[in-house]
C-alpha atoms as a PDB file:
ATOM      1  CA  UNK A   1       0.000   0.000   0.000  1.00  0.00           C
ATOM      2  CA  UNK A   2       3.038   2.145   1.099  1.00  0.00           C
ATOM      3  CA  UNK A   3       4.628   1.918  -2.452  1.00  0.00           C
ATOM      4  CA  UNK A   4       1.096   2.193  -4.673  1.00  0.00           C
ATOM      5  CA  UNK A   5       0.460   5.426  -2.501  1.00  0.00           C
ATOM      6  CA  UNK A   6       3.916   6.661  -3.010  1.00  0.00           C
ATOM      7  CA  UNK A   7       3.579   6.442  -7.029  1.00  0.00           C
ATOM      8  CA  UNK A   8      -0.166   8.038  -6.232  1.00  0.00           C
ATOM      9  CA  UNK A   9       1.522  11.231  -4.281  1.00  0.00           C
ATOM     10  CA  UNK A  10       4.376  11.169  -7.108  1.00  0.00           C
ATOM     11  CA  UNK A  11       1.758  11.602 -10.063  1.00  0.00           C
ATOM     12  CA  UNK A  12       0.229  14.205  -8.050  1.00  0.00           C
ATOM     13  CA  UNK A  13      -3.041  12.265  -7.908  1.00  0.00           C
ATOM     14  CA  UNK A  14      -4.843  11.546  -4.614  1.00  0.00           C
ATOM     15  CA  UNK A  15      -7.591   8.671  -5.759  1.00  0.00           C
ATOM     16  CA  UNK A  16      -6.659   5.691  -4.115  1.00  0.00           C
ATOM     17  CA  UNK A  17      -8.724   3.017  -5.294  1.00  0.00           C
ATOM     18  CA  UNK A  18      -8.362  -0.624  -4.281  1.00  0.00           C
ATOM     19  CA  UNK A  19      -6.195  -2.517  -5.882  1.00  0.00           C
ATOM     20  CA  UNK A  20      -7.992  -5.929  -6.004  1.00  0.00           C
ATOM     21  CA  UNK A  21      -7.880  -7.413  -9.733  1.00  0.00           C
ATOM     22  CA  UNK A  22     -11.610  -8.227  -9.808  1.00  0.00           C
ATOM     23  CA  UNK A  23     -12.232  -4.599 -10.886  1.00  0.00           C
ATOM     24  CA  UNK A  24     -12.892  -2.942  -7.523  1.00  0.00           C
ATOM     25  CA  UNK A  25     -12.956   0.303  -7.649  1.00  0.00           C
ATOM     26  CA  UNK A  26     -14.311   1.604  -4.152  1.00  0.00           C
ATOM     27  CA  UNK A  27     -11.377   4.464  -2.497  1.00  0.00           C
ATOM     28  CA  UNK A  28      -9.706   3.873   0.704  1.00  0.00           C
ATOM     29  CA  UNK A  29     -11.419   5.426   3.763  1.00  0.00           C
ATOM     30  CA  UNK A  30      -9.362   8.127   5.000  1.00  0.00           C
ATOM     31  CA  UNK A  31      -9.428   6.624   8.471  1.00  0.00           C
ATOM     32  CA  UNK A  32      -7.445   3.558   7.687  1.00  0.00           C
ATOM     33  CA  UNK A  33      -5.238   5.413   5.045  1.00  0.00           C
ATOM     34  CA  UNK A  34      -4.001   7.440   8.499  1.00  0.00           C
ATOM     35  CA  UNK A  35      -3.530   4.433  10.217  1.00  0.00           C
ATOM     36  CA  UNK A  36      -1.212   2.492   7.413  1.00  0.00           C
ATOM     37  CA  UNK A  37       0.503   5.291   5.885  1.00  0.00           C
ATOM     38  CA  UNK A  38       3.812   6.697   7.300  1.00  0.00           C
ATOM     39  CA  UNK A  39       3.035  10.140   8.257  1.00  0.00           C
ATOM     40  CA  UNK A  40       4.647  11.823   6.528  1.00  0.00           C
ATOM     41  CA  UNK A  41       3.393  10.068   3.125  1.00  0.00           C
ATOM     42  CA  UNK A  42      -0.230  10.711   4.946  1.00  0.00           C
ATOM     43  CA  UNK A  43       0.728  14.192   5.304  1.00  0.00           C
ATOM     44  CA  UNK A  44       1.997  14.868   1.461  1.00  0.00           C
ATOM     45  CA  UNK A  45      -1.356  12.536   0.200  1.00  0.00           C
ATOM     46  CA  UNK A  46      -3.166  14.853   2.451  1.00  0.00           C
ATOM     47  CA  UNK A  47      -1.714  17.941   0.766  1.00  0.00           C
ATOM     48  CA  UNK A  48      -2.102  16.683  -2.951  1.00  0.00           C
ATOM     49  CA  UNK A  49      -5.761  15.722  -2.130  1.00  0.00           C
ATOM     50  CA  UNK A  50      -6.902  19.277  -0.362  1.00  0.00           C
ATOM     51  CA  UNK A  51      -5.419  20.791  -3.268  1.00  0.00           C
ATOM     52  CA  UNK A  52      -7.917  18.978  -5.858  1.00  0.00           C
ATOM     53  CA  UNK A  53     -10.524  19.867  -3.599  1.00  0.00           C
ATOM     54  CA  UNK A  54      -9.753  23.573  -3.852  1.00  0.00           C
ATOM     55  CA  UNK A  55      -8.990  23.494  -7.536  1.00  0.00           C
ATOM     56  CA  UNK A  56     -12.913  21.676  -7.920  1.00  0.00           C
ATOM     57  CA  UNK A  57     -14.623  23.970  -5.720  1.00  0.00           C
ATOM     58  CA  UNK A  58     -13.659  26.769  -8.515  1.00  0.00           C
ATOM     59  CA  UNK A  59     -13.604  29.142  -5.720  1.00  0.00           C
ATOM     60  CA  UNK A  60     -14.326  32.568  -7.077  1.00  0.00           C
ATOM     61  CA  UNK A  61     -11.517  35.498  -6.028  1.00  0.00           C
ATOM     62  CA  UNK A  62      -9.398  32.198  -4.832  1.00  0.00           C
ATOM     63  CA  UNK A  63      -5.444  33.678  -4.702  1.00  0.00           C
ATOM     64  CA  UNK A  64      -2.437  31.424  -4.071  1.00  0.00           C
ATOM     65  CA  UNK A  65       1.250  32.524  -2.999  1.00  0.00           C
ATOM     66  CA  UNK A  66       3.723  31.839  -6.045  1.00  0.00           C
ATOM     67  CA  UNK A  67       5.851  30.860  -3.064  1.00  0.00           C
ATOM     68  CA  UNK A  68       4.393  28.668  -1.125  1.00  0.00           C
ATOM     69  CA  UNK A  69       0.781  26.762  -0.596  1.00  0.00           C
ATOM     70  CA  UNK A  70      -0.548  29.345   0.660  1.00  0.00           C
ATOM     71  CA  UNK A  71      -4.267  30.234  -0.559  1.00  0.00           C
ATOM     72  CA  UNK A  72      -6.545  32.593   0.007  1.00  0.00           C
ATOM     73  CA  UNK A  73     -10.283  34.117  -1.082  1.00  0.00           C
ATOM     74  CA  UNK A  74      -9.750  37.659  -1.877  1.00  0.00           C
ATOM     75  CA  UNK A  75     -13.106  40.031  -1.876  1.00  0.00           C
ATOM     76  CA  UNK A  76     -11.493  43.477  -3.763  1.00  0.00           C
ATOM     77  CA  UNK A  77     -10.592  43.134  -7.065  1.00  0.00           C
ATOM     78  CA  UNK A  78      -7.624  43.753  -8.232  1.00  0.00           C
ATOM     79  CA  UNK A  79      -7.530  47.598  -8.763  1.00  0.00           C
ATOM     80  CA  UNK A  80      -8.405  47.602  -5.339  1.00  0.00           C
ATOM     81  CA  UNK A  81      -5.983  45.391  -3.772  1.00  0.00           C
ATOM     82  CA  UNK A  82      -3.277  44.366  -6.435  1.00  0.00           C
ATOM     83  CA  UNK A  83      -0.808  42.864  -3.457  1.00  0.00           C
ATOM     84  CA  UNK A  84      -1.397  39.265  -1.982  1.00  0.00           C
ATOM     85  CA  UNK A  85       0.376  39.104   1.187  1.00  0.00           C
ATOM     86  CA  UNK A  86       1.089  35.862   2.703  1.00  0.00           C
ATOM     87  CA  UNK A  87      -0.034  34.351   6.092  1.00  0.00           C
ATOM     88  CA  UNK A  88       2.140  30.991   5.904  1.00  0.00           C
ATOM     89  CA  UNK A  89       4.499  31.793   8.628  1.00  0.00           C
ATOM     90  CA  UNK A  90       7.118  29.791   6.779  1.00  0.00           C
ATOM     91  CA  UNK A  91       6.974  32.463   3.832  1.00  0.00           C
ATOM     92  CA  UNK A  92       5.207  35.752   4.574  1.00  0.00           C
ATOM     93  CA  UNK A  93       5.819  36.976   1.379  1.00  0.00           C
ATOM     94  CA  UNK A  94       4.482  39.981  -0.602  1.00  0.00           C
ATOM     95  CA  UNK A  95       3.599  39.189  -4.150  1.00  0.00           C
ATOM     96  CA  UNK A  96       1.804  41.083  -7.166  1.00  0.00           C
ATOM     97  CA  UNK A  97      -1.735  39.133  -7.818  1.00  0.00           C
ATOM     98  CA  UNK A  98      -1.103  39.817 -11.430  1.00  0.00           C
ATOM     99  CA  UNK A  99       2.240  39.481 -12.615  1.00  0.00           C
ATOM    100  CA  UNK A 100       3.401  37.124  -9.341  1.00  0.00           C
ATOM    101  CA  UNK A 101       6.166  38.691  -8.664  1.00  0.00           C
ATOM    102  CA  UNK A 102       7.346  39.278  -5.043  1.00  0.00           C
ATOM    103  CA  UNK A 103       6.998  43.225  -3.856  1.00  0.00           C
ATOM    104  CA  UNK A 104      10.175  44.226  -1.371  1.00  0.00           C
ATOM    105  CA  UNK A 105      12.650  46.681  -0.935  1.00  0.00           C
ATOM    106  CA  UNK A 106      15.447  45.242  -2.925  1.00  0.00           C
ATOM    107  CA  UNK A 107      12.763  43.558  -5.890  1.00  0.00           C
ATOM    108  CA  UNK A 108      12.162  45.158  -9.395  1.00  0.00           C
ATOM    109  CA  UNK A 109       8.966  46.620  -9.398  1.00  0.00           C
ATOM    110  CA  UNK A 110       5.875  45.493 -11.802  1.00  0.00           C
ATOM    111  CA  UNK A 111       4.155  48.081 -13.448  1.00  0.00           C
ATOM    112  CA  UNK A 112       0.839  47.732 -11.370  1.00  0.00           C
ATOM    113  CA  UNK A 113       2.670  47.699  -8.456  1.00  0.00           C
ATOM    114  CA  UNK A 114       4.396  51.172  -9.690  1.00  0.00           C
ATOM    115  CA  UNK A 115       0.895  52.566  -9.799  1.00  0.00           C
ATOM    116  CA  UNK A 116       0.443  52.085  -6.015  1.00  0.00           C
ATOM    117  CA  UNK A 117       3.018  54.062  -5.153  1.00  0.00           C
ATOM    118  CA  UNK A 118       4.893  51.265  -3.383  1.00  0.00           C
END
């Protein structure tokens, strides 16, 4: 299970279906995925799989870090709010929601970034 999860998490794909050669195709419960996997592949199958769930839900005003995993729902449009600033306490960076580029002291500047004034 270890090694057919570890292929899963490498292709970036989290449906684990069993792996019987009748044809079954029912998933894994999530409960005894947690108790076989290593943590650490739980933790990255985790990851892979709350990502598809985000990208599905087609979440509208959804932002993500170029950095990091960070994601966020942003209410003002652009115009109003053209930096994404990042909570993950591992990055914290501060990034242009258009061109993705991170804003700092010592970073070339975007043009709608110019326009703030930054």
């Amino acid at each position: 299970m270890t090694s057919y999860t570890s292929t899963k998490v490498g292709e970036q794909n989290a449906e684990l279906h069993c792996m019987d050669i009748s044809g079954c195709k029912m998933a894994f419960p999530e409960s005894e995925l947690r108790r076989i996997l290593p943590a650490k592949l739980f933790d990255l199958y985790e990851q892979i799989r709350q990502r598809r769930d985000i990208e599905l839900a087609k979440l509208e005003g959804l932002e993500e870090c170029p950095f990091c995993d960070y994601k966020v729902v942003v209410d003002a449009d652009f115009e109003t709010d053209k930096l994404l600033r990042c909570q993950n306490e591992a990055c914290l960076k501060v990034s242009c929601r258009k061109c993705k580029k991170e804003v700092g002291i010592f970073t070339k500047l975007c043009r709608a970034v110019l326009t703030l004034g930054v």
